[in-house]
N, C-alpha and C. Protein backbone atom coordinates (compact mmCIF):
# COMPACT_ATOMS: atom_id res chain seq x y z
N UNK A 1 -131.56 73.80 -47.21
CA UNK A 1 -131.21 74.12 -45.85
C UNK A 1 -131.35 75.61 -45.62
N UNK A 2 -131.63 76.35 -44.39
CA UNK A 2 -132.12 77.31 -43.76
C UNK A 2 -130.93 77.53 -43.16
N UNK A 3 -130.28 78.87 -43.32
CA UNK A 3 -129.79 79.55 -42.20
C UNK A 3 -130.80 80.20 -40.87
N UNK A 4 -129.81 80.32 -39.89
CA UNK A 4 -129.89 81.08 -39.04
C UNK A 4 -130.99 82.46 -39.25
N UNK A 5 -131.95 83.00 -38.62
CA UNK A 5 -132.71 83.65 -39.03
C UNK A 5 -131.60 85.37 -38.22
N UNK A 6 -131.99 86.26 -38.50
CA UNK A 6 -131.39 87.72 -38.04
C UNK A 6 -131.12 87.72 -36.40
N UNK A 7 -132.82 87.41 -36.21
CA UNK A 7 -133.12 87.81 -34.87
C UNK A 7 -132.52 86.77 -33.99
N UNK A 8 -132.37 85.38 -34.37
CA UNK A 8 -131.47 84.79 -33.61
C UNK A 8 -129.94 84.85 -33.76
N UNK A 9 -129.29 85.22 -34.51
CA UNK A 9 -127.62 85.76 -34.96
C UNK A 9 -127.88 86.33 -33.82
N UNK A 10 -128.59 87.65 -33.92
CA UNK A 10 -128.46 88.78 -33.08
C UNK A 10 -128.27 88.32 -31.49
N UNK A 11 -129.39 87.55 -31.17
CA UNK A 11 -129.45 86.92 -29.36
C UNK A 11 -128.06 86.32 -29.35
N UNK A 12 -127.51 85.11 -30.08
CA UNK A 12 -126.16 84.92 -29.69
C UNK A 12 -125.39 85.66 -29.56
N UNK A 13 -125.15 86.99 -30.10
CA UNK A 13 -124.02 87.56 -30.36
C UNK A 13 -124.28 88.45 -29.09
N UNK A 14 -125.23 88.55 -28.18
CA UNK A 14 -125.92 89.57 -27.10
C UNK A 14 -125.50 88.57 -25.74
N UNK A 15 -126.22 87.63 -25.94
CA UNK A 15 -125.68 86.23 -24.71
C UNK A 15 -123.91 86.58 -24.79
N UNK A 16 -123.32 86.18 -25.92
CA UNK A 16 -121.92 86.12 -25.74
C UNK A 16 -120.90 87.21 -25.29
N UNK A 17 -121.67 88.34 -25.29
CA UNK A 17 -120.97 89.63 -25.46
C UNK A 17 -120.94 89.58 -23.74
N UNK A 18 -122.56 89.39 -23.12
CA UNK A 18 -122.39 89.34 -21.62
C UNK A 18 -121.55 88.50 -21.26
N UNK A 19 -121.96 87.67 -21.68
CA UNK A 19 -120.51 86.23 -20.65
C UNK A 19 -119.21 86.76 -20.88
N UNK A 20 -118.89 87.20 -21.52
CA UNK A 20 -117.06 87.57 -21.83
C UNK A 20 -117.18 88.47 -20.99
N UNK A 21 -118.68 90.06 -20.68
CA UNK A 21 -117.86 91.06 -20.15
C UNK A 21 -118.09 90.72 -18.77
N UNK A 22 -118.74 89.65 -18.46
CA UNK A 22 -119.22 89.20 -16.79
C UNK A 22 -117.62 88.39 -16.66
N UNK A 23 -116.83 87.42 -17.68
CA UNK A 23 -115.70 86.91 -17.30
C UNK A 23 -114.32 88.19 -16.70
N UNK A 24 -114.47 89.20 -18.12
CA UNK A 24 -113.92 90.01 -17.21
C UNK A 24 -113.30 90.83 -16.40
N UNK A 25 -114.95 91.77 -15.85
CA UNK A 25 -115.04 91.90 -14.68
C UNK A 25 -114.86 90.85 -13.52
N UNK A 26 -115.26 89.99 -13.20
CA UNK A 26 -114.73 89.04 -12.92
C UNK A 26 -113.06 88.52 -12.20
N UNK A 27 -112.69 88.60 -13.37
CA UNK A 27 -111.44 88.61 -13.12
C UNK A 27 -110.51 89.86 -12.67
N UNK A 28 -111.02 91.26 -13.30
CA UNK A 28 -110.33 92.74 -12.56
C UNK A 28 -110.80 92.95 -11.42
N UNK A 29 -112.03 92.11 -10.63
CA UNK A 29 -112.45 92.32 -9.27
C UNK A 29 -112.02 91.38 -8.82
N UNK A 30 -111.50 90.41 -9.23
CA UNK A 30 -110.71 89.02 -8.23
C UNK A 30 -112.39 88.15 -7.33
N UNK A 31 -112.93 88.26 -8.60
CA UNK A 31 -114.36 87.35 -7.98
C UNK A 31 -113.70 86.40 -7.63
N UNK A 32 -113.27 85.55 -8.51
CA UNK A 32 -112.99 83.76 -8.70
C UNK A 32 -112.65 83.57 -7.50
N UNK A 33 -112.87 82.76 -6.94
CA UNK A 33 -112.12 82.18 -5.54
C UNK A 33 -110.23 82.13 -5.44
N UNK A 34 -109.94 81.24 -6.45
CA UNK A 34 -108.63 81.01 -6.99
C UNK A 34 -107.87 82.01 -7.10
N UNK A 35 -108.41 83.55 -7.87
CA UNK A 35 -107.53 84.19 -7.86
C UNK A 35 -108.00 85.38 -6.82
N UNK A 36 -109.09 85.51 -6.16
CA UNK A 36 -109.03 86.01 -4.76
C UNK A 36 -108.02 85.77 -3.72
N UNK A 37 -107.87 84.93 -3.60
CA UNK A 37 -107.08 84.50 -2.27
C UNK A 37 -105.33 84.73 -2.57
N UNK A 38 -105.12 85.15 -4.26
CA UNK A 38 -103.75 85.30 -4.35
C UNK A 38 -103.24 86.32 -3.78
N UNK A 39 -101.97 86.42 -2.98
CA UNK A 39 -101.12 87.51 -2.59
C UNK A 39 -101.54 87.55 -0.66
N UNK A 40 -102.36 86.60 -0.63
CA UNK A 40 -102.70 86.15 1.38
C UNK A 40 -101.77 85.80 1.74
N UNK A 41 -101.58 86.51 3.00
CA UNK A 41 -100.33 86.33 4.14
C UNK A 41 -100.70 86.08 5.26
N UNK A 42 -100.64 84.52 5.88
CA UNK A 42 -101.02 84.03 7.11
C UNK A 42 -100.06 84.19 7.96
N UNK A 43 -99.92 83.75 8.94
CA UNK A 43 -98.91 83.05 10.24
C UNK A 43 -99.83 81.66 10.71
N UNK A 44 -98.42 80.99 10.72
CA UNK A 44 -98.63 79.43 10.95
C UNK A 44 -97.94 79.05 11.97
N UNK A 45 -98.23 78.52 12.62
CA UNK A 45 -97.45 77.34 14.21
C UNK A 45 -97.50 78.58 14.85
N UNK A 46 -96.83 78.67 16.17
CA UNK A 46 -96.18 79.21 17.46
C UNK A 46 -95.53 80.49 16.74
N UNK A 47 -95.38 81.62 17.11
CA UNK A 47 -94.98 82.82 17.28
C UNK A 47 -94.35 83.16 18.56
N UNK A 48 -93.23 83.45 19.22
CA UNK A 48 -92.48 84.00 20.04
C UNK A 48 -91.90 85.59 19.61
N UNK A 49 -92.19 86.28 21.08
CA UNK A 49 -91.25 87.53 20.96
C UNK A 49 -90.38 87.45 22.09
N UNK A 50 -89.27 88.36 21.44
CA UNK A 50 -88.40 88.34 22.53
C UNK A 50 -88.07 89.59 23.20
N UNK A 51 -87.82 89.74 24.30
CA UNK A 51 -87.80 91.18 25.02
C UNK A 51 -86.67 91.50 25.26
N UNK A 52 -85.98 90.47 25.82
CA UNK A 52 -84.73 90.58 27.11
C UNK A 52 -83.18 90.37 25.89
N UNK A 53 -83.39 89.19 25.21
CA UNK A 53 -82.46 88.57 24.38
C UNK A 53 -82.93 88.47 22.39
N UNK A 54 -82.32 87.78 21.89
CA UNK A 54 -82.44 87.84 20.75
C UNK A 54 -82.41 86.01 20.33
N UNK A 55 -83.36 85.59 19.43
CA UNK A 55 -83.52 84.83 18.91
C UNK A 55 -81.91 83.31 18.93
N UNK A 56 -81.73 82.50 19.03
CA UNK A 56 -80.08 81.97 19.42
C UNK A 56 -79.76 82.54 17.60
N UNK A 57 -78.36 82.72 17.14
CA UNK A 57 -77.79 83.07 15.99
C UNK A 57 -77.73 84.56 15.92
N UNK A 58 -78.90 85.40 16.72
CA UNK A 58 -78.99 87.17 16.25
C UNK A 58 -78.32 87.59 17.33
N UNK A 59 -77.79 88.96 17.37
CA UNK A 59 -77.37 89.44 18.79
C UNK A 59 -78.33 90.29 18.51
N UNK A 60 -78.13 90.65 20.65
CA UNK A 60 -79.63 91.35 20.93
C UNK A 60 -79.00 92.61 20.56
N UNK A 61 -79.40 93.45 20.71
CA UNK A 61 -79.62 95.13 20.34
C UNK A 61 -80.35 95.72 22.14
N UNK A 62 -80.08 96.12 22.95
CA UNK A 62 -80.93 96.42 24.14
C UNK A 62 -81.98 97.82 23.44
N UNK A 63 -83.28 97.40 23.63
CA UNK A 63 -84.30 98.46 23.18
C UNK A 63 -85.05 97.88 21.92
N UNK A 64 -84.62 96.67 21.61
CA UNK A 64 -85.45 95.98 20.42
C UNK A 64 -86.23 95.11 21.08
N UNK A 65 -87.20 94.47 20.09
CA UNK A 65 -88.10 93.75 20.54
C UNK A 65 -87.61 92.80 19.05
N UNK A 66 -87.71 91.25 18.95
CA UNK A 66 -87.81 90.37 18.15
C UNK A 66 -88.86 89.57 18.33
N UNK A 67 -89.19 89.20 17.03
CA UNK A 67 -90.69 88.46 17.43
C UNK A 67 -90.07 87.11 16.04
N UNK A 68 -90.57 86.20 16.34
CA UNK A 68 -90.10 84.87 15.34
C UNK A 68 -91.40 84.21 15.30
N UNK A 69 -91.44 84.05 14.02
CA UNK A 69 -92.70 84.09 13.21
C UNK A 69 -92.40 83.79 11.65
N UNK A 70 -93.46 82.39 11.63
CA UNK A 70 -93.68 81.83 10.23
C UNK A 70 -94.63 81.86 9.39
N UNK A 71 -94.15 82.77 8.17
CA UNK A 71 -95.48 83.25 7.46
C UNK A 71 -95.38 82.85 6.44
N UNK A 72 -96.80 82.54 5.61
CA UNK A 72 -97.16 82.28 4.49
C UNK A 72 -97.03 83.10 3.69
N UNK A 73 -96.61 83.68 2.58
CA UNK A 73 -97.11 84.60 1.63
C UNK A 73 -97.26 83.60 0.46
N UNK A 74 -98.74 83.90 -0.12
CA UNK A 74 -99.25 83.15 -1.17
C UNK A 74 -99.32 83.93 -2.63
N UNK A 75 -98.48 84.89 -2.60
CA UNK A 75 -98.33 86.17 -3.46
C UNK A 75 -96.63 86.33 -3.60
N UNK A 76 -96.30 87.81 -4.36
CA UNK A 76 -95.66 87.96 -4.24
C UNK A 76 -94.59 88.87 -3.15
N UNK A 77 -93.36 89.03 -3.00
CA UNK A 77 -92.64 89.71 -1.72
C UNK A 77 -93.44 90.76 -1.76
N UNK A 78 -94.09 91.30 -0.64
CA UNK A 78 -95.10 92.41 -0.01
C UNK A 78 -94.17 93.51 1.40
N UNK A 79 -93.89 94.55 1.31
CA UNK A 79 -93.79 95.13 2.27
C UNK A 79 -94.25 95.62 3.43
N UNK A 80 -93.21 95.59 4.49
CA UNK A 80 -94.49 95.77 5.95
C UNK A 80 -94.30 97.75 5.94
N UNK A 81 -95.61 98.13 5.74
CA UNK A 81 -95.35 98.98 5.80
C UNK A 81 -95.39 99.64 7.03
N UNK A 82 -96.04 99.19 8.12
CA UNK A 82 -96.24 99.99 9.36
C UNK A 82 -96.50 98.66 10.77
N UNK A 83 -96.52 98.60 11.77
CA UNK A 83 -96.79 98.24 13.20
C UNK A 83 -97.20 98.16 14.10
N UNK A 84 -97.60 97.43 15.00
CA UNK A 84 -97.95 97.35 16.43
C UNK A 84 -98.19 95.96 17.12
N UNK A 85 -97.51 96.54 18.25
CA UNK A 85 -97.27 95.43 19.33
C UNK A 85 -98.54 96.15 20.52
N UNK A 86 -99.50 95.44 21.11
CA UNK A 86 -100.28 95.54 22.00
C UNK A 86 -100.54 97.16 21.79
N UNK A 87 -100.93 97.71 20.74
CA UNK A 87 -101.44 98.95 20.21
C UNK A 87 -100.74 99.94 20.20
N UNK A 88 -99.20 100.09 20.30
CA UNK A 88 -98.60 100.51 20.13
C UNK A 88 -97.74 100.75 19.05
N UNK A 89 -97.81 101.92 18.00
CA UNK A 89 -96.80 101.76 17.08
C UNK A 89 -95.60 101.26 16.94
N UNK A 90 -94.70 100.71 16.09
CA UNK A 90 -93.40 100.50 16.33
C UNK A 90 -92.88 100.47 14.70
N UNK A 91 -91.46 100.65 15.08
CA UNK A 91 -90.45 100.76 13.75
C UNK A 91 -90.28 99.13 13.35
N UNK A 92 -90.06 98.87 12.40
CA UNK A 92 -89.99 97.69 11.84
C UNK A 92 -88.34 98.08 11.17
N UNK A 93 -87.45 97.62 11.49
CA UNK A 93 -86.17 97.53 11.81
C UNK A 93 -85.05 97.08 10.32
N UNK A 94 -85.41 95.91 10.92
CA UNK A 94 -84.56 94.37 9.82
C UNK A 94 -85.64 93.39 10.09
N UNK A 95 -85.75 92.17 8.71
CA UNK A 95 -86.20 91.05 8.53
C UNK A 95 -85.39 90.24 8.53
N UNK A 96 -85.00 89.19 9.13
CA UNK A 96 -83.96 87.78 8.71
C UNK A 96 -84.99 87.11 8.49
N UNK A 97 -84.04 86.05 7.40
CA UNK A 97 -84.38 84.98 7.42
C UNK A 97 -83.49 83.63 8.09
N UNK A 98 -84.70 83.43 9.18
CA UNK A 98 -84.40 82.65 10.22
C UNK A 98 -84.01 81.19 9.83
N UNK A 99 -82.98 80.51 9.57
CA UNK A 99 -82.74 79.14 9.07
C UNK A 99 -82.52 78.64 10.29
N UNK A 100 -81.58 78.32 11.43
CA UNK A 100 -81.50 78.11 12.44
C UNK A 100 -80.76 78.62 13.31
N UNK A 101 -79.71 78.48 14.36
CA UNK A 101 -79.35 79.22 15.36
C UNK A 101 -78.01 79.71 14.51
N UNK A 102 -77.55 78.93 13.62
CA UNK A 102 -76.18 79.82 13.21
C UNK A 102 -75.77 80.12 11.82
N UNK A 103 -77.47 80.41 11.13
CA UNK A 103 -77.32 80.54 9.49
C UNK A 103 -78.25 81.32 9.58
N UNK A 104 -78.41 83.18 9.42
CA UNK A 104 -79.94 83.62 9.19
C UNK A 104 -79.04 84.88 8.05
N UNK A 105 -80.03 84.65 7.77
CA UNK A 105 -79.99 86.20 6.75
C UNK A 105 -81.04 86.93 6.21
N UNK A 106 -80.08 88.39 6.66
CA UNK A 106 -80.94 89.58 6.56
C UNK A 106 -81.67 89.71 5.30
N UNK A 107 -82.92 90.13 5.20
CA UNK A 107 -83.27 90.34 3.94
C UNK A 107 -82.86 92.30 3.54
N UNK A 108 -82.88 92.28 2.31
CA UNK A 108 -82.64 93.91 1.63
C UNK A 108 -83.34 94.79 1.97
N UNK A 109 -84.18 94.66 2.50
CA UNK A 109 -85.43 95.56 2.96
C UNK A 109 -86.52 94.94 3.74
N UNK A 110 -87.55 95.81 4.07
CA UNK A 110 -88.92 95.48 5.23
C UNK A 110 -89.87 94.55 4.37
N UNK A 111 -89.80 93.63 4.14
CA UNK A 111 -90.82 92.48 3.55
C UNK A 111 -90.81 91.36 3.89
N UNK A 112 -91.89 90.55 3.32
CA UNK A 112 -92.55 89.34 3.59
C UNK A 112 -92.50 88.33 2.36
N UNK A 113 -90.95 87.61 2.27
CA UNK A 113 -91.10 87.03 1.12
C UNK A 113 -92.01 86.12 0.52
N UNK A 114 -91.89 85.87 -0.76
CA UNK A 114 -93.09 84.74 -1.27
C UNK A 114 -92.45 83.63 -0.93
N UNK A 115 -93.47 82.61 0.00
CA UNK A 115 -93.28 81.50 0.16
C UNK A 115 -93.59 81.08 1.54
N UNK A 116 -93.18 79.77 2.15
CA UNK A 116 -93.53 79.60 3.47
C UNK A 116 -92.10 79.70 4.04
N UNK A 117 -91.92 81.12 5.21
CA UNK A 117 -90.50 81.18 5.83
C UNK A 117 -90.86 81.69 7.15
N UNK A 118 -89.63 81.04 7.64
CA UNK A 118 -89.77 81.52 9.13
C UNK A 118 -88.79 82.71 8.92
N UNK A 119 -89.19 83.64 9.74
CA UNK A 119 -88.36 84.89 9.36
C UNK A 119 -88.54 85.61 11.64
N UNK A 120 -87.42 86.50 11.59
CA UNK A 120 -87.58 87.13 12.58
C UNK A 120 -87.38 89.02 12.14
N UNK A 121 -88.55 89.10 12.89
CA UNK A 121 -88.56 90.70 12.47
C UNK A 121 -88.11 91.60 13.66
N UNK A 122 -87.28 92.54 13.52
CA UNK A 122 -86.85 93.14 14.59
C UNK A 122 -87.58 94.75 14.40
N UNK A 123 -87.83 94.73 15.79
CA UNK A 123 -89.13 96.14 15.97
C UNK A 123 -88.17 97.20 16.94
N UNK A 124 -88.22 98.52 16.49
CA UNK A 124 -88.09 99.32 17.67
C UNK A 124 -89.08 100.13 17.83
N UNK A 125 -88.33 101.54 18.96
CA UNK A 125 -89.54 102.21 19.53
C UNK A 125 -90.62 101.49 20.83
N UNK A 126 -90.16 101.08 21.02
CA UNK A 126 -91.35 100.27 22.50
C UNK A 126 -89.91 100.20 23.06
N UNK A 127 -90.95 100.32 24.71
CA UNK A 127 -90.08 99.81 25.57
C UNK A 127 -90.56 98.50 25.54
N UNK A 128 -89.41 97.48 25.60
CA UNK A 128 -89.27 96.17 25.96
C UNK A 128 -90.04 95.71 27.25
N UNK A 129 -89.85 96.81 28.35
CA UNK A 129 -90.50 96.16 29.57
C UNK A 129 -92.07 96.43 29.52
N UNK A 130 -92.37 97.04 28.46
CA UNK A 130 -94.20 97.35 28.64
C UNK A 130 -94.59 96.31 28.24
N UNK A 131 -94.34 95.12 27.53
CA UNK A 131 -94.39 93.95 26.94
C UNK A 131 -94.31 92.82 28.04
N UNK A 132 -95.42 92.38 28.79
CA UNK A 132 -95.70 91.46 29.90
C UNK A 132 -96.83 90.44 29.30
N UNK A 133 -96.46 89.37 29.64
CA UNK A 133 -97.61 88.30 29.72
C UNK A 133 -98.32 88.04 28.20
N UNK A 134 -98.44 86.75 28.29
CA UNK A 134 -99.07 86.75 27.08
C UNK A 134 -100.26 86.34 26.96
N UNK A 135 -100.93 86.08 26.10
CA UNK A 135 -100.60 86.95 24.63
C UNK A 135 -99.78 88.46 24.19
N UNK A 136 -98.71 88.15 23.57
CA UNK A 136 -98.66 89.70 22.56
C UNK A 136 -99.30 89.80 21.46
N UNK A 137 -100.21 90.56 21.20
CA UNK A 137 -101.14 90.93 20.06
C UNK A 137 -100.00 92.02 19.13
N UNK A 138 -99.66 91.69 17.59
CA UNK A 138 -98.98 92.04 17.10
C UNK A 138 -100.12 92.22 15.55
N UNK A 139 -99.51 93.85 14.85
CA UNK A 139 -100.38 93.60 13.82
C UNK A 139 -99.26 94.04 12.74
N UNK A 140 -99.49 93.90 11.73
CA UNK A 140 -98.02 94.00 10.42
C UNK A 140 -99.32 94.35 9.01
N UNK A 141 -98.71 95.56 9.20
CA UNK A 141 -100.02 96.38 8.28
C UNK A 141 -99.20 96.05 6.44
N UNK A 142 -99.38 95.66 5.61
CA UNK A 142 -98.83 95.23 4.28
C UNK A 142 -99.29 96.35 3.38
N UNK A 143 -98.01 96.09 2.07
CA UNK A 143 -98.16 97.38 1.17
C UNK A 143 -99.22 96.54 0.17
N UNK A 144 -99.93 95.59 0.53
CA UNK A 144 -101.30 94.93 -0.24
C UNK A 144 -102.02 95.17 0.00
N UNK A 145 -102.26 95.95 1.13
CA UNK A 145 -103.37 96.10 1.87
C UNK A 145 -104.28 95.44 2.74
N UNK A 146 -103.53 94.21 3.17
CA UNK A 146 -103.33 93.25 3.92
C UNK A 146 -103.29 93.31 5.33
N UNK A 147 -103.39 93.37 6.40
CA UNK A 147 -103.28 93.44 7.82
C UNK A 147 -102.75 92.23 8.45
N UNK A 148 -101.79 91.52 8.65
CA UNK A 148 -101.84 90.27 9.27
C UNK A 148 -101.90 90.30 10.52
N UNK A 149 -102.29 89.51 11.50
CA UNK A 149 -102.51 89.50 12.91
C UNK A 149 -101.66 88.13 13.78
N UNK A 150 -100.61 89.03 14.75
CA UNK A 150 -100.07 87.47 15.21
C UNK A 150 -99.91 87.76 16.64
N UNK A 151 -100.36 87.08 17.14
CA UNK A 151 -100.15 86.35 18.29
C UNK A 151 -99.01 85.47 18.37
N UNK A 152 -98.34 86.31 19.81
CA UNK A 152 -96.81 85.85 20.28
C UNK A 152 -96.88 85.41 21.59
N UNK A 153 -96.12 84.56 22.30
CA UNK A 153 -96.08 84.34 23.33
C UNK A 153 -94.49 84.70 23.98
N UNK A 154 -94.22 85.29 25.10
CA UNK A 154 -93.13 86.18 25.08
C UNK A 154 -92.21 85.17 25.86
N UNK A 155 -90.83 84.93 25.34
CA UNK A 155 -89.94 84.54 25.52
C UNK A 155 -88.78 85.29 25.85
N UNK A 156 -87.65 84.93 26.75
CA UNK A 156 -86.43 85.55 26.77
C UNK A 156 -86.28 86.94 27.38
């Protein structure tokens, strides 16, 4: 029996060396589909903001804006780092988490927990009354680097 000759050792060991360093790169650029899409933050169903009043369970604050909104995070808790309502900057306040009209709780800080939650985010800095008609175009800039985009329809 015959071994393996040099020059072919050599080609396997050249083939294999690429595939591992194509796996990865690969994987430190988030090719894969699977692990691309980890750490995405949608909004799902209906979005409401509120101008006048506050969500039923929150009291209003006069000069806030609340917007109620159910987001996906497919990652882990991500911070909002910055705002805008119809192109206007705004402060991002408090996050609850919205359970229903007489159970919400505040989260510890400005984020977007992991998981699917309805949460209400309270914004200042805008006047309330510049906020007419809808659509409200709302953007929630993430410490992922993420941008999410929601559309509100204005309530209250």
């Amino acid at each position: 029996m015959r071994g393996l000759s040099g020059a072919v050792t050599a080609l396997i060991l050249v083939v294999a060396s690429v595939v591992i360093a194509l796996i990865v790169v690969g994987f430190a650029f988030n090719l894969f589909g699977t692990f691309g899409s980890a750490g995405a933050v949608s909004a799902t169903g209906t979005a409401y903001i509120y101008t006048k009043t506050a969500p039923a369970g929150l009291t209003y604050t006069a000069g806030d804006v609340y917007l109620l909104v159910t987001l996906n995070n497919r990652g882990p808790n991500t911070t909002i780092t910055s705002a805008t309502i119809n192109g206007q900057t705004v402060t991002v306040s408090q996050v609850y988490l919205y359970y229903n009209s007489t159970s919400n709780k505040p989260l510890p800080g400005i984020y977007i927990p992991a998981g699917q939650n309805q949460l209400v985010i309270v914004f200042t800095g805008i006047n309330p009354s510049t906020i007419a008609g809808s659509p409200v175009n709302i953007q929630l800039v993430l410490s992922n680097g993420q941008t999410v985009y929601v559309s509100a329809a204005v309530t209250g």
